[in-house]
Protein backbone atom coordinates (compact mmCIF):
# COMPACT_ATOMS: atom_id res chain seq x y z
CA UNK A 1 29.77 24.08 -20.11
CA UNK A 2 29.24 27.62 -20.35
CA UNK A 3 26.25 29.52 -21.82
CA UNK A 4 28.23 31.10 -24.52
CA UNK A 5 29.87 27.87 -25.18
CA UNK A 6 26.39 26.15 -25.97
CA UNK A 7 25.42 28.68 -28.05
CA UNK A 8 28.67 28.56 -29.89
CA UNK A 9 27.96 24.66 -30.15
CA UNK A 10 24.64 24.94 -31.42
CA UNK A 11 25.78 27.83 -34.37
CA UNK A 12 28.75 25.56 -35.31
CA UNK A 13 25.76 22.23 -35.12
CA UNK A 14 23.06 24.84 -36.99
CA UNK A 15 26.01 26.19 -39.95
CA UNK A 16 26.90 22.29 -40.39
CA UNK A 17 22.97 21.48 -40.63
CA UNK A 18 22.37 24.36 -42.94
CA UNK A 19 25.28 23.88 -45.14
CA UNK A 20 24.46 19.81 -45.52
CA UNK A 21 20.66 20.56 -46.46
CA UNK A 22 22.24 22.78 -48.82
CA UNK A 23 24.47 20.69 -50.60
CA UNK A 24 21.79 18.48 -50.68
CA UNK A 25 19.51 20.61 -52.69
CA UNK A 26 21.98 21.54 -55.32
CA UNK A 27 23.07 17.88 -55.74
CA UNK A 28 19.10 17.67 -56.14
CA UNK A 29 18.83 20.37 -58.36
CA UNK A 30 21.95 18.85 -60.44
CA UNK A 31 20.19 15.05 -60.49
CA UNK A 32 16.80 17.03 -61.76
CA UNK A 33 18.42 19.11 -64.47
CA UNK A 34 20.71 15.86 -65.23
CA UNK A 35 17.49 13.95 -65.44
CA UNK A 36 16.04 16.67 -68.20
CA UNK A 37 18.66 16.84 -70.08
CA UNK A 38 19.02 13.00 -70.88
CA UNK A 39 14.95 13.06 -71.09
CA UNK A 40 15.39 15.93 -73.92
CA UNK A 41 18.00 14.22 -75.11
CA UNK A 42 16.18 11.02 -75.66
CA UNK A 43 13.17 12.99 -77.05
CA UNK A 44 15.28 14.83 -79.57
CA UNK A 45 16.53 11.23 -81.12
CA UNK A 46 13.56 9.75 -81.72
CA UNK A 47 11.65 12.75 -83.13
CA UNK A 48 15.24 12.80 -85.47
CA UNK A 49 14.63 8.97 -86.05
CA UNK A 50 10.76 9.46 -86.94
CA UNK A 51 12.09 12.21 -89.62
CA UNK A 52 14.35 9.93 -91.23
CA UNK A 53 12.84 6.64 -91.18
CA UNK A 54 9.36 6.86 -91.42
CA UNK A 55 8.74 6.24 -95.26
CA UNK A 56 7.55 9.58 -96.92
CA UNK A 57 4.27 8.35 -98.41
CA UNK A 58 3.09 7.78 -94.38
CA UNK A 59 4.77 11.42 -93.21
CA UNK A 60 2.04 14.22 -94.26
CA UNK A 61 3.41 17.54 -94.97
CA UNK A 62 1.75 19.29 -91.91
CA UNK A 63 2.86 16.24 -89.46
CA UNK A 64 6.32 16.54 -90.91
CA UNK A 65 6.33 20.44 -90.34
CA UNK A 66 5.23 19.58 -86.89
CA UNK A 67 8.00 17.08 -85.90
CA UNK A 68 10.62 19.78 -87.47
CA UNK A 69 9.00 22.30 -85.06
CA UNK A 70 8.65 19.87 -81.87
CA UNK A 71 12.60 19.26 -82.55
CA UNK A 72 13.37 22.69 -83.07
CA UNK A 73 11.72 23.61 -78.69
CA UNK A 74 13.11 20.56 -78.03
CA UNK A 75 16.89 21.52 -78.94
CA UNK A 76 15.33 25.37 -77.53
CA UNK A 77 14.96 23.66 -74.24
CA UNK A 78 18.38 22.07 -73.81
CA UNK A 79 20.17 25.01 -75.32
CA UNK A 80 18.12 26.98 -72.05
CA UNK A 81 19.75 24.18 -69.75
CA UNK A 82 23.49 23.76 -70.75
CA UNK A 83 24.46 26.55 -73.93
CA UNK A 84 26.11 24.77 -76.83
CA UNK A 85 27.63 25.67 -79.67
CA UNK A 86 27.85 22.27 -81.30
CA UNK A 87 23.89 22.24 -80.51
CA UNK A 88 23.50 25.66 -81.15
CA UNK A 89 24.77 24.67 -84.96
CA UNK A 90 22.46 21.80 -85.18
CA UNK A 91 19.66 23.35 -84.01
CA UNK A 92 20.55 25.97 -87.11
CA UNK A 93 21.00 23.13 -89.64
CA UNK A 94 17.53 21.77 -88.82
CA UNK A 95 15.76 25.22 -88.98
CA UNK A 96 17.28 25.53 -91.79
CA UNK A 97 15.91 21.95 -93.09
CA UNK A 98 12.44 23.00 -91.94
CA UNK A 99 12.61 26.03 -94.30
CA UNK A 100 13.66 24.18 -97.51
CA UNK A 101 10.87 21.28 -96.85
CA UNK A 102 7.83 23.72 -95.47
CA UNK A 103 8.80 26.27 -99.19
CA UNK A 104 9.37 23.21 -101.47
CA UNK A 105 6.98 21.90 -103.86
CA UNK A 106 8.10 18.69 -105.15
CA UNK A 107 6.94 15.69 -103.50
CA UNK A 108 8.92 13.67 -101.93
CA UNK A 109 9.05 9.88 -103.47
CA UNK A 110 7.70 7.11 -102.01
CA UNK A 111 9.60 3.79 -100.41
CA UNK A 112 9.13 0.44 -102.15
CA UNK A 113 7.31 -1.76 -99.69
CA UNK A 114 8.93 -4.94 -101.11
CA UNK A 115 10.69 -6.35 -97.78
CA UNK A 116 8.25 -7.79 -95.05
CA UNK A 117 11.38 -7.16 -92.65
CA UNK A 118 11.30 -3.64 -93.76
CA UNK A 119 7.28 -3.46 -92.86
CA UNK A 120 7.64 -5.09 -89.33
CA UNK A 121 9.97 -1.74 -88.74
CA UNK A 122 7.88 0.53 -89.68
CA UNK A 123 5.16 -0.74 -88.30
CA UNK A 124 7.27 -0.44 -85.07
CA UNK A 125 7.67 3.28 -85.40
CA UNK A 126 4.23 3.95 -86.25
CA UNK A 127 3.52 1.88 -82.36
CA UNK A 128 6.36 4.09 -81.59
CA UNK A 129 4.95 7.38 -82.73
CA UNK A 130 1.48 6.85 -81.38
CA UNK A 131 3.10 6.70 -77.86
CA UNK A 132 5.28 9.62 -78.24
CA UNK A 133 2.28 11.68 -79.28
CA UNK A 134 -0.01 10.43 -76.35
CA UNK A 135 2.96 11.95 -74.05
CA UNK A 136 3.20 14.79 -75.80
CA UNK A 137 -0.60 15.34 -75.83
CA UNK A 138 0.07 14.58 -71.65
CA UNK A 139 2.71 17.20 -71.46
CA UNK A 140 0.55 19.34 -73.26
CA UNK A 141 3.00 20.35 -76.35
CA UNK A 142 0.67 19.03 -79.19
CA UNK A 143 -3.29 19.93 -79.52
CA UNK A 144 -5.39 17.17 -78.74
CA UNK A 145 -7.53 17.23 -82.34
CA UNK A 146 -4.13 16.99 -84.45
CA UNK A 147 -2.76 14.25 -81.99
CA UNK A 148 -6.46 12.45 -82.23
CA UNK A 149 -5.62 12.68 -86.24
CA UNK A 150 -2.46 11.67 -85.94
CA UNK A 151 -2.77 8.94 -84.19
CA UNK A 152 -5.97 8.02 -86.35
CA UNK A 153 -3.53 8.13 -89.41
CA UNK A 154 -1.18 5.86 -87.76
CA UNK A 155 -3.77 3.19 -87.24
CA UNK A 156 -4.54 3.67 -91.21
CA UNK A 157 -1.13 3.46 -91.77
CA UNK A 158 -0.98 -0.25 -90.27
CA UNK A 159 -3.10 -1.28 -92.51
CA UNK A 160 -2.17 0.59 -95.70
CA UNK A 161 1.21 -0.72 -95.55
CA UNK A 162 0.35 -4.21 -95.83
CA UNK A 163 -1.83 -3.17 -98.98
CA UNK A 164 1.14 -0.75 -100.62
CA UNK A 165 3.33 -4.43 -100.08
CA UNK A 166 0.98 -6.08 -102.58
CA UNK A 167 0.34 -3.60 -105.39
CA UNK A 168 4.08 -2.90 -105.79
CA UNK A 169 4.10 -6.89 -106.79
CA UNK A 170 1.24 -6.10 -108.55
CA UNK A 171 2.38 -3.89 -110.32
CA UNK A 172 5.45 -5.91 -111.39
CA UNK A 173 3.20 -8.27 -112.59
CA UNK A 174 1.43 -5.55 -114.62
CA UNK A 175 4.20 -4.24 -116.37
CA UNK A 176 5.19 -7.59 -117.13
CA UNK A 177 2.30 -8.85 -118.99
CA UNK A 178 0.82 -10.96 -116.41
CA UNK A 179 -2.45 -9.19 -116.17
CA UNK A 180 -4.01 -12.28 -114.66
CA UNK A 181 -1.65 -12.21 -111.97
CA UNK A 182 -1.18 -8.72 -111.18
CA UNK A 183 -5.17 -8.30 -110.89
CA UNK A 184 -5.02 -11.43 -108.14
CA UNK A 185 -2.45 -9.33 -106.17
CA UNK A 186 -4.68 -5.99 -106.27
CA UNK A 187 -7.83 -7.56 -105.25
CA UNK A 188 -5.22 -8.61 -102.00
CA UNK A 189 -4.28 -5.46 -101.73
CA UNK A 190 -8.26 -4.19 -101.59
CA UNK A 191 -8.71 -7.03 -99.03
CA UNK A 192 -5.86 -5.71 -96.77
CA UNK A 193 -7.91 -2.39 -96.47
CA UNK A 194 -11.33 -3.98 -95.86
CA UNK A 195 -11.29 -3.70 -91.68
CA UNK A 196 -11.04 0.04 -92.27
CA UNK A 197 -13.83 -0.03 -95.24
CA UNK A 198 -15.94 2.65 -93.38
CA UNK A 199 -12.68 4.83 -92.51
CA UNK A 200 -12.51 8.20 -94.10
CA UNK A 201 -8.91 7.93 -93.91
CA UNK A 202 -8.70 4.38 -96.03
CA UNK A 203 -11.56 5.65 -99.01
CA UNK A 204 -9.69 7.56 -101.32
CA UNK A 205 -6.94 3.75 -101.19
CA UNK A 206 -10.24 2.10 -101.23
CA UNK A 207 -11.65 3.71 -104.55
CA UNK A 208 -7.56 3.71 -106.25
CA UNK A 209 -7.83 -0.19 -105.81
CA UNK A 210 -11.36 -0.46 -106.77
CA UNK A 211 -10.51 1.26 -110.12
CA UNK A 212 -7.83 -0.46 -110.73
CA UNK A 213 -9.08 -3.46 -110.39
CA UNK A 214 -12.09 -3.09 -112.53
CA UNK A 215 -9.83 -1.87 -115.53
CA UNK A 216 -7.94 -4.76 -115.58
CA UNK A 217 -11.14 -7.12 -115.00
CA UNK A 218 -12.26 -5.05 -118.37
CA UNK A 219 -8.42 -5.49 -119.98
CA UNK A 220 -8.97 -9.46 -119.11
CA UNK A 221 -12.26 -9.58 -120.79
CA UNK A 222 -11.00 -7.55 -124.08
CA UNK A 223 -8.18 -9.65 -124.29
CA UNK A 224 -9.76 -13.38 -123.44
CA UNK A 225 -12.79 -11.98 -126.16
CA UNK A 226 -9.93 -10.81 -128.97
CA UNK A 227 -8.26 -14.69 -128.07
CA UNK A 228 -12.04 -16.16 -129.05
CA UNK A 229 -12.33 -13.99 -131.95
CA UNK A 230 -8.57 -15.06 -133.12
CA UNK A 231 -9.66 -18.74 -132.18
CA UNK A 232 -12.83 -18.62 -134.22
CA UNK A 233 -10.89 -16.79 -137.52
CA UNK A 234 -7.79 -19.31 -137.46
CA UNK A 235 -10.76 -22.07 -137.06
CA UNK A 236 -12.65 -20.25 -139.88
CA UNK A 237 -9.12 -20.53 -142.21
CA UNK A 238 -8.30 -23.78 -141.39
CA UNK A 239 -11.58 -24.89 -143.02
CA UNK A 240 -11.22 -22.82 -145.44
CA UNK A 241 -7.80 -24.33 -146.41
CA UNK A 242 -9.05 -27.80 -145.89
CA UNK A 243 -12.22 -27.13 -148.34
CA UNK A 244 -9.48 -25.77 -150.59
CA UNK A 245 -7.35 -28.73 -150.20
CA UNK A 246 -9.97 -30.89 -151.20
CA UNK A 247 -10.99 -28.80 -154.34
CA UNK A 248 -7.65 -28.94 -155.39
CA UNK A 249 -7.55 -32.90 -155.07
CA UNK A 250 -10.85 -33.38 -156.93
CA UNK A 251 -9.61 -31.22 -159.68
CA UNK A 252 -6.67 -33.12 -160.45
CA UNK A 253 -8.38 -36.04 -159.93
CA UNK A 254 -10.71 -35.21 -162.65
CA UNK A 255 -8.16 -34.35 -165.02
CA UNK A 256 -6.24 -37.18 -164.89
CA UNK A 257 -9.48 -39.44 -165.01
CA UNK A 258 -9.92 -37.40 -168.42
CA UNK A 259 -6.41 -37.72 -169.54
């Protein structure tokens, strides 16, 4: 074989070489951006799901605003990989949700928590949202103080759920008439938040509870001392009607002795 011919060889060996390693590194660089994509993807949903299902009364106005806003780079980011304009519209549509919640000033109402099924849930996105936010806090897209808070809520939040399930019975009872009843299922509801007694998260629950509770301890003791007092006057009048009675019977006793 001939000098030229080797050289020839090793081009047409070198070309082949070159040209693998660089099919290689696109399919790599496909696989990678592939691999984003889905990971944005999958981010996207669940910050959509925390939005939606998470009851209102455990979704603070500024953590809210910051979900809306982690969505909003998210759906930034995926636009940057692979343009959209079915994305590009939904990414509009949720600014334009963010705008109308961050300038509105009614408050958004609160979720019965009258289904222990419904509870167990929640209490599964609250596990679920205390991981997403240590990631984020990893990846460095959330400041560590507001995911420290955050996540400090969350674990108030366990506990403040089970309390919210028994004052809405209570509160049934209440507006019911069974006073008796209703203040059983508060003091319940005060002994669900007593692990996180020293909280500063749990004291403002704490002191709601504690209030409530001691007007209806005073309600109990009006009402049981206005029973006594209703006790003692129909005791009072029964006496009276029996002394009556008598009077009566004496009297005509009398007069007939006479007639």
């Amino acid at each position: 074989m001939t000098a030229f011919s080797i050289t020839v060889l090793f081009l047409v060996v070198g070309g082949f070489v070159v040209f693998a390693v660089s099919l290689q590194l696109k399919e790599q660089a496909r696989l990678a951006k592939l691999r984003k994509v889905v990971s944005l993807n999958n981010q996207s949903r669940q910050v959509r799901r925390f939005l939606d299902e998470m009851p209102p009364q455990y979704q603070p106005k500024d953590m809210r605003l910051w979900l809306f806003a982690r969505m909003l780079k998210l759906y930034d980011q995926l636009l940057d990989l692979q343009p959209d304009t079915t994305l590009t519209r939904r990414r509009n549509h949720l600014a334009e949700e963010m705008e109308i919640f961050q300038s509105g000033k009614q408050k958004r109402r609160a979720k019965p928590m009258n289904d222990e099924v419904l509870i167990v849930e929640v209490k599964r996105l609250f596990d679920s949202f205390e991981t997403f936010l240590t990631l984020a806090q990893r990846d460095k897209v959330i400041d560590s103080d507001l995911a420290y808070r955050y996540i400090q809520l969350m674990h108030f939040f366990k506990y403040k759920i089970n309390a919210d399930h028994y004052e809405y019975f209570a509160r049934k009872d209440f507006l019911s008439g069974r006073i008796d009843k209703a203040l059983e299922l508060y003091k319940e509801a005060l002994s669900q938040l007593s692990p996180l007694k020293d909280s500063p998260q749990a004291q403002s629950a704490i002191l709601k509870l504690k209030d409530i509770i001691q007007e209806l301890e005073e309600d109990l003791a009006l009402q049981k001392a206005e029973e006594e007092i209703s006790k003692e006057m129909a005791n009072e009048k029964e006496e009276l009607d029996d002394e009556w009675s008598k009077f009566i019977e004496d009297s005509d006793f009398k007069e007939k002795k006479r007639f």
